[in-house]
PDB file of N, CA and C in Angstrom:
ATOM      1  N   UNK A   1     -24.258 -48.759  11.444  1.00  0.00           N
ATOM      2  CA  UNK A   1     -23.998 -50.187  11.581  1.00  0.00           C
ATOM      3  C   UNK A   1     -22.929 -50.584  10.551  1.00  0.00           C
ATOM      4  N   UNK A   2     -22.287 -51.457  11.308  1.00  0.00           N
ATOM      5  CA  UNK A   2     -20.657 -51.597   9.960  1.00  0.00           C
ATOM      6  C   UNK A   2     -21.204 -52.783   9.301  1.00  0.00           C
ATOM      7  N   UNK A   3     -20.906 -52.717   7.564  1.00  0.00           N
ATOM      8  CA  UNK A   3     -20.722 -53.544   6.676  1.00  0.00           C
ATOM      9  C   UNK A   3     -19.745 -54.637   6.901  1.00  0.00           C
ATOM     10  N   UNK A   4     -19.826 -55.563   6.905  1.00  0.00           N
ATOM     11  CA  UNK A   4     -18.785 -56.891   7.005  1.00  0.00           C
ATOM     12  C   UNK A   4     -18.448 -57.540   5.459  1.00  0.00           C
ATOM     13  N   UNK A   5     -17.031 -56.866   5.164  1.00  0.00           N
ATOM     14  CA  UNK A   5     -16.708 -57.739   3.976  1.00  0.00           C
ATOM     15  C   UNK A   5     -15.993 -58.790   4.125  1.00  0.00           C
ATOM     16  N   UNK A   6     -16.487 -60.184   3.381  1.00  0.00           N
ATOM     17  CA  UNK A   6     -16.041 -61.056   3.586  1.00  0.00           C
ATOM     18  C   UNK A   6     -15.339 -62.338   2.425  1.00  0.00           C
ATOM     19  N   UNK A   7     -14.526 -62.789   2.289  1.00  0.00           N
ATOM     20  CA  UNK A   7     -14.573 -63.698   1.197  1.00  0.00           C
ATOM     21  C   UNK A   7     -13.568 -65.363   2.025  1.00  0.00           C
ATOM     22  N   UNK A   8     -14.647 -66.453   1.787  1.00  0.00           N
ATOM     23  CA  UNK A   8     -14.985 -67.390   1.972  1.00  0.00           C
ATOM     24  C   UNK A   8     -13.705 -68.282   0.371  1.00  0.00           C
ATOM     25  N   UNK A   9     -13.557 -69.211   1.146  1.00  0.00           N
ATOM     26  CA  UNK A   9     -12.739 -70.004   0.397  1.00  0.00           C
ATOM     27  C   UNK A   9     -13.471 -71.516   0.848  1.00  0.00           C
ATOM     28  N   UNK A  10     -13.877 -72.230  -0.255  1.00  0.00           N
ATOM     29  CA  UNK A  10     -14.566 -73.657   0.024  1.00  0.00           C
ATOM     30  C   UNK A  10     -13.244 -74.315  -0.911  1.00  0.00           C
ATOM     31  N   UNK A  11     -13.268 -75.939  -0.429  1.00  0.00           N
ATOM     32  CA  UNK A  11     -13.023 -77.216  -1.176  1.00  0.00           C
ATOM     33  C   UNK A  11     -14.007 -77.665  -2.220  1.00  0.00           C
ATOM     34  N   UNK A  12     -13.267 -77.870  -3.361  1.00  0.00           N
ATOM     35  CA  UNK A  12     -14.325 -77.560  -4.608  1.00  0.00           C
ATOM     36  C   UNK A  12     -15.139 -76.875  -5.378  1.00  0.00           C
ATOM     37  N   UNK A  13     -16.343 -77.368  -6.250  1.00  0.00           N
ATOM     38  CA  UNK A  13     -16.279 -76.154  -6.964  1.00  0.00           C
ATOM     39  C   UNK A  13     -18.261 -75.879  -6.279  1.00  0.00           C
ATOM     40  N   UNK A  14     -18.866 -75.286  -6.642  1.00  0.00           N
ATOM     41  CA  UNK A  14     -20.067 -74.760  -6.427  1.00  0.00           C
ATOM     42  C   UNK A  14     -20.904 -74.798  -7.791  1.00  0.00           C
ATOM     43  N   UNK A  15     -21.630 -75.742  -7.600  1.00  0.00           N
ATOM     44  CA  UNK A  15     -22.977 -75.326  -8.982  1.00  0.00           C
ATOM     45  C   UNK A  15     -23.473 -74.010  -8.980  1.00  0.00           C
ATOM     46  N   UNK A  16     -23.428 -73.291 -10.362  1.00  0.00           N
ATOM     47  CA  UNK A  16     -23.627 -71.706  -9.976  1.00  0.00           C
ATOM     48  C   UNK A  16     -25.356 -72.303  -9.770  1.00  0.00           C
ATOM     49  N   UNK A  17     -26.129 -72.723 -10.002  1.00  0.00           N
ATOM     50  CA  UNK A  17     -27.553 -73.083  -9.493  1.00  0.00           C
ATOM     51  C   UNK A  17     -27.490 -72.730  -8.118  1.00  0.00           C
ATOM     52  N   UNK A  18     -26.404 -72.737  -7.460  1.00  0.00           N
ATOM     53  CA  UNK A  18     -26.322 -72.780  -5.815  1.00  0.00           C
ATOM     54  C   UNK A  18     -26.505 -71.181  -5.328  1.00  0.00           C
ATOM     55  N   UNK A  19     -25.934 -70.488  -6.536  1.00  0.00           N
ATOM     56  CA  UNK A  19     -25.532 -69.081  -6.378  1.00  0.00           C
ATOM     57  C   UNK A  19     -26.631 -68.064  -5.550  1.00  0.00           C
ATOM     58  N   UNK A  20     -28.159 -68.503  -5.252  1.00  0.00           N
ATOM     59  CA  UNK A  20     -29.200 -68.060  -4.961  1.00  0.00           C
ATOM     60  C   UNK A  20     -29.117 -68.065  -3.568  1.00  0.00           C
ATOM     61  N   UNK A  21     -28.532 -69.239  -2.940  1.00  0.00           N
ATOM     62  CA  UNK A  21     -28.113 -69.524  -1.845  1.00  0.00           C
ATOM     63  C   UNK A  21     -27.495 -68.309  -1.223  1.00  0.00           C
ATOM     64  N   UNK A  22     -26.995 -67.632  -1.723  1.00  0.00           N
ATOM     65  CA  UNK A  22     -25.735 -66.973  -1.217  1.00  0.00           C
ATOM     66  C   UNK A  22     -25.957 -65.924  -1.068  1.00  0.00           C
ATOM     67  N   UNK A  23     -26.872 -65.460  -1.355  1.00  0.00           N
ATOM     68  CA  UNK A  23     -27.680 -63.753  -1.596  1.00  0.00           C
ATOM     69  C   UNK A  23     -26.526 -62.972  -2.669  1.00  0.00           C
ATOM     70  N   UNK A  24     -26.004 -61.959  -2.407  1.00  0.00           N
ATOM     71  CA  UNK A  24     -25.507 -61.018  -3.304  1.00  0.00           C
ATOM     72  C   UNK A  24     -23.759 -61.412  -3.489  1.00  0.00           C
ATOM     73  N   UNK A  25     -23.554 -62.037  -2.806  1.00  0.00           N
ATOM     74  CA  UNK A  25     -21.984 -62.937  -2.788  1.00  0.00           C
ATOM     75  C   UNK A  25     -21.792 -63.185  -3.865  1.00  0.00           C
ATOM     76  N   UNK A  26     -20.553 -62.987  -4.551  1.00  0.00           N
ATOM     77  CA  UNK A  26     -20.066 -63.861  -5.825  1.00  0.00           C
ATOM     78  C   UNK A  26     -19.376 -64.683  -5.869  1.00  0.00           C
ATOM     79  N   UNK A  27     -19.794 -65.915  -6.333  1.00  0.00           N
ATOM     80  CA  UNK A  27     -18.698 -67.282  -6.682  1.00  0.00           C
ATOM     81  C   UNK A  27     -17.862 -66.852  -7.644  1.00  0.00           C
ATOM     82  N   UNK A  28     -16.560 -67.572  -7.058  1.00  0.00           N
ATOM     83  CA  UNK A  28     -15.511 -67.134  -8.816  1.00  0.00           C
ATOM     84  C   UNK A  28     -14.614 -69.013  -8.532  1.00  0.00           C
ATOM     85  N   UNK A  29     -14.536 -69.340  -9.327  1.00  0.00           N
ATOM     86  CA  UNK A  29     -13.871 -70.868  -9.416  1.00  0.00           C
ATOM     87  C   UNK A  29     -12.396 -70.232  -9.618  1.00  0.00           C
ATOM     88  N   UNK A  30     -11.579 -70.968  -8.573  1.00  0.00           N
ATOM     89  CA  UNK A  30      -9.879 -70.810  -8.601  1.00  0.00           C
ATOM     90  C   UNK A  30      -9.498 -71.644  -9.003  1.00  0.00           C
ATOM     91  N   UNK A  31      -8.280 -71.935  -9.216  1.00  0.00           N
ATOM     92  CA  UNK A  31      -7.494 -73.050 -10.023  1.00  0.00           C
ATOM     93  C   UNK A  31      -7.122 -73.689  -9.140  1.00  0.00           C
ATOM     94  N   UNK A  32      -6.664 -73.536  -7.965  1.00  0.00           N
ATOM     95  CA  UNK A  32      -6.824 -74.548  -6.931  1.00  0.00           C
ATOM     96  C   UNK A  32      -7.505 -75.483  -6.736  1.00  0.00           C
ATOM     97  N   UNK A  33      -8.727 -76.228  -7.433  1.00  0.00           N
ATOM     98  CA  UNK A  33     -10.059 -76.704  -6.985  1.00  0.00           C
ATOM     99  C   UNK A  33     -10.863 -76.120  -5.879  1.00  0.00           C
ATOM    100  N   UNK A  34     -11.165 -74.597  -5.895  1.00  0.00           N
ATOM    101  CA  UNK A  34     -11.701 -74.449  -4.757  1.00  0.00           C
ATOM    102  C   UNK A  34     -12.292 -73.037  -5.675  1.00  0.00           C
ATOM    103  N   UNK A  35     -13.557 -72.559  -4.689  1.00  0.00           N
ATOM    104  CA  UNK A  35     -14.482 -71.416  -5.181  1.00  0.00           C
ATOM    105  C   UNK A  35     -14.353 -70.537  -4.088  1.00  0.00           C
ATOM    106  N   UNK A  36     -14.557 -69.345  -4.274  1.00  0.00           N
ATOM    107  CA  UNK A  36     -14.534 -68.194  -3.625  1.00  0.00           C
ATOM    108  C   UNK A  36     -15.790 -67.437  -3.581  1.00  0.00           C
ATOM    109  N   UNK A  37     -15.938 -67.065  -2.276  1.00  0.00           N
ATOM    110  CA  UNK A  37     -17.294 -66.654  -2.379  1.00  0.00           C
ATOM    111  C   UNK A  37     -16.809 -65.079  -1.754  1.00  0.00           C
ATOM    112  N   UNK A  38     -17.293 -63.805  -2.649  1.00  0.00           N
ATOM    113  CA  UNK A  38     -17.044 -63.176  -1.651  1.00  0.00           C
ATOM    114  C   UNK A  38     -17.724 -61.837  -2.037  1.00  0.00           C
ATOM    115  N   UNK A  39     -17.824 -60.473  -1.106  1.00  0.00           N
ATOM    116  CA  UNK A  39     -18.981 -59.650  -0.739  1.00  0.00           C
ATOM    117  C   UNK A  39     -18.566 -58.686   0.426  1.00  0.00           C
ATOM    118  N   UNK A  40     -20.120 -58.178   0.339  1.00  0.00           N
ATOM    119  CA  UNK A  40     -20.359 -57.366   1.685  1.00  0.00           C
ATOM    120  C   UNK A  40     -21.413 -58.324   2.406  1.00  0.00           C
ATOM    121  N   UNK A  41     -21.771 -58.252   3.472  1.00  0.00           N
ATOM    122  CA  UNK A  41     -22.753 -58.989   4.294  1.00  0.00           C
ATOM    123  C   UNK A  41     -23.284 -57.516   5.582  1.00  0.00           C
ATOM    124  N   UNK A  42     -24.328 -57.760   5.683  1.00  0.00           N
ATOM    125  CA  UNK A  42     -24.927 -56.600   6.709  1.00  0.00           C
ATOM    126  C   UNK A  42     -24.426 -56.603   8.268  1.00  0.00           C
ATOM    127  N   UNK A  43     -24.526 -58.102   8.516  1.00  0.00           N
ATOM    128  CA  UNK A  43     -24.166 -58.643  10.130  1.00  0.00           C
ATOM    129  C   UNK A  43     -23.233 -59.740  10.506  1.00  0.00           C
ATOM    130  N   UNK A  44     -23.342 -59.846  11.201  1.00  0.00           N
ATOM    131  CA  UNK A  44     -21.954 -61.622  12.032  1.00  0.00           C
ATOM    132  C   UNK A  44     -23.421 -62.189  11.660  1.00  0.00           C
ATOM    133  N   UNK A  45     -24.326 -62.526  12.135  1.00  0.00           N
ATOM    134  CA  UNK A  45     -25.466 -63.096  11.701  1.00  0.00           C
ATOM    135  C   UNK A  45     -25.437 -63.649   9.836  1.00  0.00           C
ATOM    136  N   UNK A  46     -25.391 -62.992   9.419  1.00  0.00           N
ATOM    137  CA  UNK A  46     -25.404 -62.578   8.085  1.00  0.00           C
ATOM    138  C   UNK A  46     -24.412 -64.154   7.340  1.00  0.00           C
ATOM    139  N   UNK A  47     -23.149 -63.802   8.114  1.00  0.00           N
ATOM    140  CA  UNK A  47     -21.847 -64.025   7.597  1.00  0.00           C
ATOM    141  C   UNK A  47     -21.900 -65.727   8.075  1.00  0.00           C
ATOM    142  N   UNK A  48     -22.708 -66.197   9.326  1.00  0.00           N
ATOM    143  CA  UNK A  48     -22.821 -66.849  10.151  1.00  0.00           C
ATOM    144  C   UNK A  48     -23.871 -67.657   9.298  1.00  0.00           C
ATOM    145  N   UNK A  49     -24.825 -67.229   8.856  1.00  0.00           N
ATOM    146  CA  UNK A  49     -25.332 -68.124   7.909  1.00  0.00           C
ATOM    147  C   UNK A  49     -24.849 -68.506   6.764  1.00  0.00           C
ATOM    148  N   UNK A  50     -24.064 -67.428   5.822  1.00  0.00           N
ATOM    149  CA  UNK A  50     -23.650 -68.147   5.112  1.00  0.00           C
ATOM    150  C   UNK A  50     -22.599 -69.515   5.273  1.00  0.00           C
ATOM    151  N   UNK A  51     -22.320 -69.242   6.329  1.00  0.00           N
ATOM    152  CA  UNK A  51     -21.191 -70.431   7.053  1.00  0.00           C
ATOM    153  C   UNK A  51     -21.927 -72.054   7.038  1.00  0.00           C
ATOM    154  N   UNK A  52     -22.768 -71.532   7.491  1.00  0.00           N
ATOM    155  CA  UNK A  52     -23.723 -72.724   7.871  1.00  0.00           C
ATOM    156  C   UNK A  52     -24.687 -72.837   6.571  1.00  0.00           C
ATOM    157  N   UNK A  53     -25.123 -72.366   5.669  1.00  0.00           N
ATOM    158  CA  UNK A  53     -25.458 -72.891   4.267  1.00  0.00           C
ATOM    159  C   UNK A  53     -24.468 -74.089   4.036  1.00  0.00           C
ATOM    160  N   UNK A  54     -23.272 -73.314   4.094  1.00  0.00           N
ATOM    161  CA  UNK A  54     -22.441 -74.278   3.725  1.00  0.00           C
ATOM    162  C   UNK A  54     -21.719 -75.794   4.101  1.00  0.00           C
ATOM    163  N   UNK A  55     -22.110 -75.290   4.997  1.00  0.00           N
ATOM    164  CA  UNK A  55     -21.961 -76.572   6.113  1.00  0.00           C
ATOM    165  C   UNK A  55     -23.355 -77.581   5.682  1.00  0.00           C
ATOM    166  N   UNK A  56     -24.362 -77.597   5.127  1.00  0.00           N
ATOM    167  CA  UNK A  56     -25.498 -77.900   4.888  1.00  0.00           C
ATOM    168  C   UNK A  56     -25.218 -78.905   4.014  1.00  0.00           C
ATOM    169  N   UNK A  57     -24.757 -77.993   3.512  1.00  0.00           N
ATOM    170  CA  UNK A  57     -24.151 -78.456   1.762  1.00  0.00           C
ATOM    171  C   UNK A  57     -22.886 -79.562   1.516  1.00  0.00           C
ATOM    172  N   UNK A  58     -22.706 -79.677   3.382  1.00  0.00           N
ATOM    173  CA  UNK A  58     -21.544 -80.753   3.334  1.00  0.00           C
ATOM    174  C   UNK A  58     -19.960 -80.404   2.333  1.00  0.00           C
ATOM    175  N   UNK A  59     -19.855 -78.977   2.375  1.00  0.00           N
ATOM    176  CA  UNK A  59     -18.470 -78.103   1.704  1.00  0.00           C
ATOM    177  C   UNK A  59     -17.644 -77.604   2.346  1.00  0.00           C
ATOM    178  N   UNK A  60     -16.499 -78.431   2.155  1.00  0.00           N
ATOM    179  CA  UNK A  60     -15.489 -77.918   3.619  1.00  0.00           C
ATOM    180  C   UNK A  60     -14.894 -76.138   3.274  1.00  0.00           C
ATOM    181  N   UNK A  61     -14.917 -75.793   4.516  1.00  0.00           N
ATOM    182  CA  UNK A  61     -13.775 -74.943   4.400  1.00  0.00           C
ATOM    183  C   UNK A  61     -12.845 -74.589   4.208  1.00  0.00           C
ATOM    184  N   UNK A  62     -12.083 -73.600   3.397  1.00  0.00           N
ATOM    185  CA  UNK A  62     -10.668 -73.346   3.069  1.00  0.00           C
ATOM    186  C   UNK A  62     -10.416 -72.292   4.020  1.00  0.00           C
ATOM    187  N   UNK A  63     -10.808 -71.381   4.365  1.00  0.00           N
ATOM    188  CA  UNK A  63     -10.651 -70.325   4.971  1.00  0.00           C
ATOM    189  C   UNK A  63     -12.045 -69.135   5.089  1.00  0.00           C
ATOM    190  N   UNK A  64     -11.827 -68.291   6.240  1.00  0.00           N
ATOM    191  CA  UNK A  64     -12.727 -67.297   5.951  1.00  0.00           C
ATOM    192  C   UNK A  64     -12.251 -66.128   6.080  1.00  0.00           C
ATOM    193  N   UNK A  65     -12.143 -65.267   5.582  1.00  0.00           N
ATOM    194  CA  UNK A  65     -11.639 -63.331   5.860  1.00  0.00           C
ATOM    195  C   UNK A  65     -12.810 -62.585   5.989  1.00  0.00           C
ATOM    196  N   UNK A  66     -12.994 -62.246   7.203  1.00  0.00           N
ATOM    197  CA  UNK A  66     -14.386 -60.932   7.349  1.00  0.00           C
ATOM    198  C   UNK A  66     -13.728 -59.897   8.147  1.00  0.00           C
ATOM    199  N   UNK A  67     -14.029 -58.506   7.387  1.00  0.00           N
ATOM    200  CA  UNK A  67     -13.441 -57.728   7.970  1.00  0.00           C
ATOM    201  C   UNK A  67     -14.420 -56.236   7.899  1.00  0.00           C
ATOM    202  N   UNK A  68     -14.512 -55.100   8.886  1.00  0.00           N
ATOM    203  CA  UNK A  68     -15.665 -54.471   9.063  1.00  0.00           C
ATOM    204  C   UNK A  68     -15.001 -53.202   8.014  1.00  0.00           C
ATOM    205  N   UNK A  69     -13.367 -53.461   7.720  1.00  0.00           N
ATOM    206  CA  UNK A  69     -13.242 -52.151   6.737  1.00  0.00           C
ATOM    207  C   UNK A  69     -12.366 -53.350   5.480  1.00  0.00           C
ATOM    208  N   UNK A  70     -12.917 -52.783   4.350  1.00  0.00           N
ATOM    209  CA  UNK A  70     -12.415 -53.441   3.179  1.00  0.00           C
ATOM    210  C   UNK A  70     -11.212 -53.682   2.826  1.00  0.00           C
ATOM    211  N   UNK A  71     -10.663 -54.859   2.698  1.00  0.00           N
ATOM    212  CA  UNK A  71      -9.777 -54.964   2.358  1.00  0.00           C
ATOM    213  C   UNK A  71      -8.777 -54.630   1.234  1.00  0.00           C
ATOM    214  N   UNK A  72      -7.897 -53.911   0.787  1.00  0.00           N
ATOM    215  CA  UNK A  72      -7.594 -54.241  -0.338  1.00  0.00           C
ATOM    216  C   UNK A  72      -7.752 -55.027  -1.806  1.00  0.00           C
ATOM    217  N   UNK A  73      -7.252 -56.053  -1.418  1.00  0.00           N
ATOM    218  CA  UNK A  73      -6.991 -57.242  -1.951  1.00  0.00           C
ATOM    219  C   UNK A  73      -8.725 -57.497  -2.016  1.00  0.00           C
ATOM    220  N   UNK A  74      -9.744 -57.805  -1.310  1.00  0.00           N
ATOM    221  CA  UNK A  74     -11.071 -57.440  -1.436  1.00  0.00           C
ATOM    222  C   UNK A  74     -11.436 -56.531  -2.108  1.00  0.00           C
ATOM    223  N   UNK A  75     -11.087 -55.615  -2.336  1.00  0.00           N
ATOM    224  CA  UNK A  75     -11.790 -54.754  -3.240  1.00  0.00           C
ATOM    225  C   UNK A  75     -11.757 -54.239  -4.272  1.00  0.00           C
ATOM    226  N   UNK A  76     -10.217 -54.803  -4.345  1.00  0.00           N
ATOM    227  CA  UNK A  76      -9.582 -54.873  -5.754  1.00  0.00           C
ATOM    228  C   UNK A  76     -10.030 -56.115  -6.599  1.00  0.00           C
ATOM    229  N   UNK A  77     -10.281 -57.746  -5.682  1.00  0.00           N
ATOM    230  CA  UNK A  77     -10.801 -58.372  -6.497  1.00  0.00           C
ATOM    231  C   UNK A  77     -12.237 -57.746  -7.073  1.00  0.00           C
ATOM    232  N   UNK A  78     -13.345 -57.390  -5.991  1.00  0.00           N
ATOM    233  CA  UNK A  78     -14.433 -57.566  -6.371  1.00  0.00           C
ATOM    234  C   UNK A  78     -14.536 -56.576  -7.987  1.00  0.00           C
ATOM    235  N   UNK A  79     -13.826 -55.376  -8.056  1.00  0.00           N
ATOM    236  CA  UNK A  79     -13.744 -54.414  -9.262  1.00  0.00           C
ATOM    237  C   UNK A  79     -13.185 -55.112 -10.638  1.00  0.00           C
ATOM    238  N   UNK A  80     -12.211 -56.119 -10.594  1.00  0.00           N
ATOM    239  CA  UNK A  80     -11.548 -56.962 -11.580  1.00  0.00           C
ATOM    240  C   UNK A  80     -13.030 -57.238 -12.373  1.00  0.00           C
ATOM    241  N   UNK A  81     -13.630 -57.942 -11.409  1.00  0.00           N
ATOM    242  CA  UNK A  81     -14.381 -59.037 -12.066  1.00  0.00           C
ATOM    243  C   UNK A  81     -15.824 -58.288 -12.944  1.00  0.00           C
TER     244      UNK A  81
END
């Protein structure tokens, strides 16, 4: 079964209190005013809720990248940090 890596771009920032929400995802705050959420996820299901957490939460979207083989730029952030 393929891994879905994904990283999520919201409007604004995220109370890390929220961070539980998110299961194993990491928030990182950009200088843009906007937070990044990003990971592996198991399913479209998976990825699909976190969508809709967020939507809950009344947090717009900036963008989403899910992809079933890792990205670069994905995987180079997640090692930085």
């Amino acid at each position: 079964m393929p891994m879905y890596y994904i990283e999520i771009r919201v409007k604004g920032k995220i109370d890390p209190n929220w961070s539980d929400w998110f299961g194993e995802l990491q928030l990182q705050e950009d200088t843009c005013d906007e937070t990044i959420l990003r990971g592996k996820l198991p399913d479209m299901a998976a990825v699909y809720g976190v969508i809709s957490r967020l939507g809950s939460l009344v947090i717009p979207l900036v963008s989403v990248i899910c992809a079933e083989e890792p990205d670069v730029e994905l995987t180079q952030s997640e090692t930085n940090e």
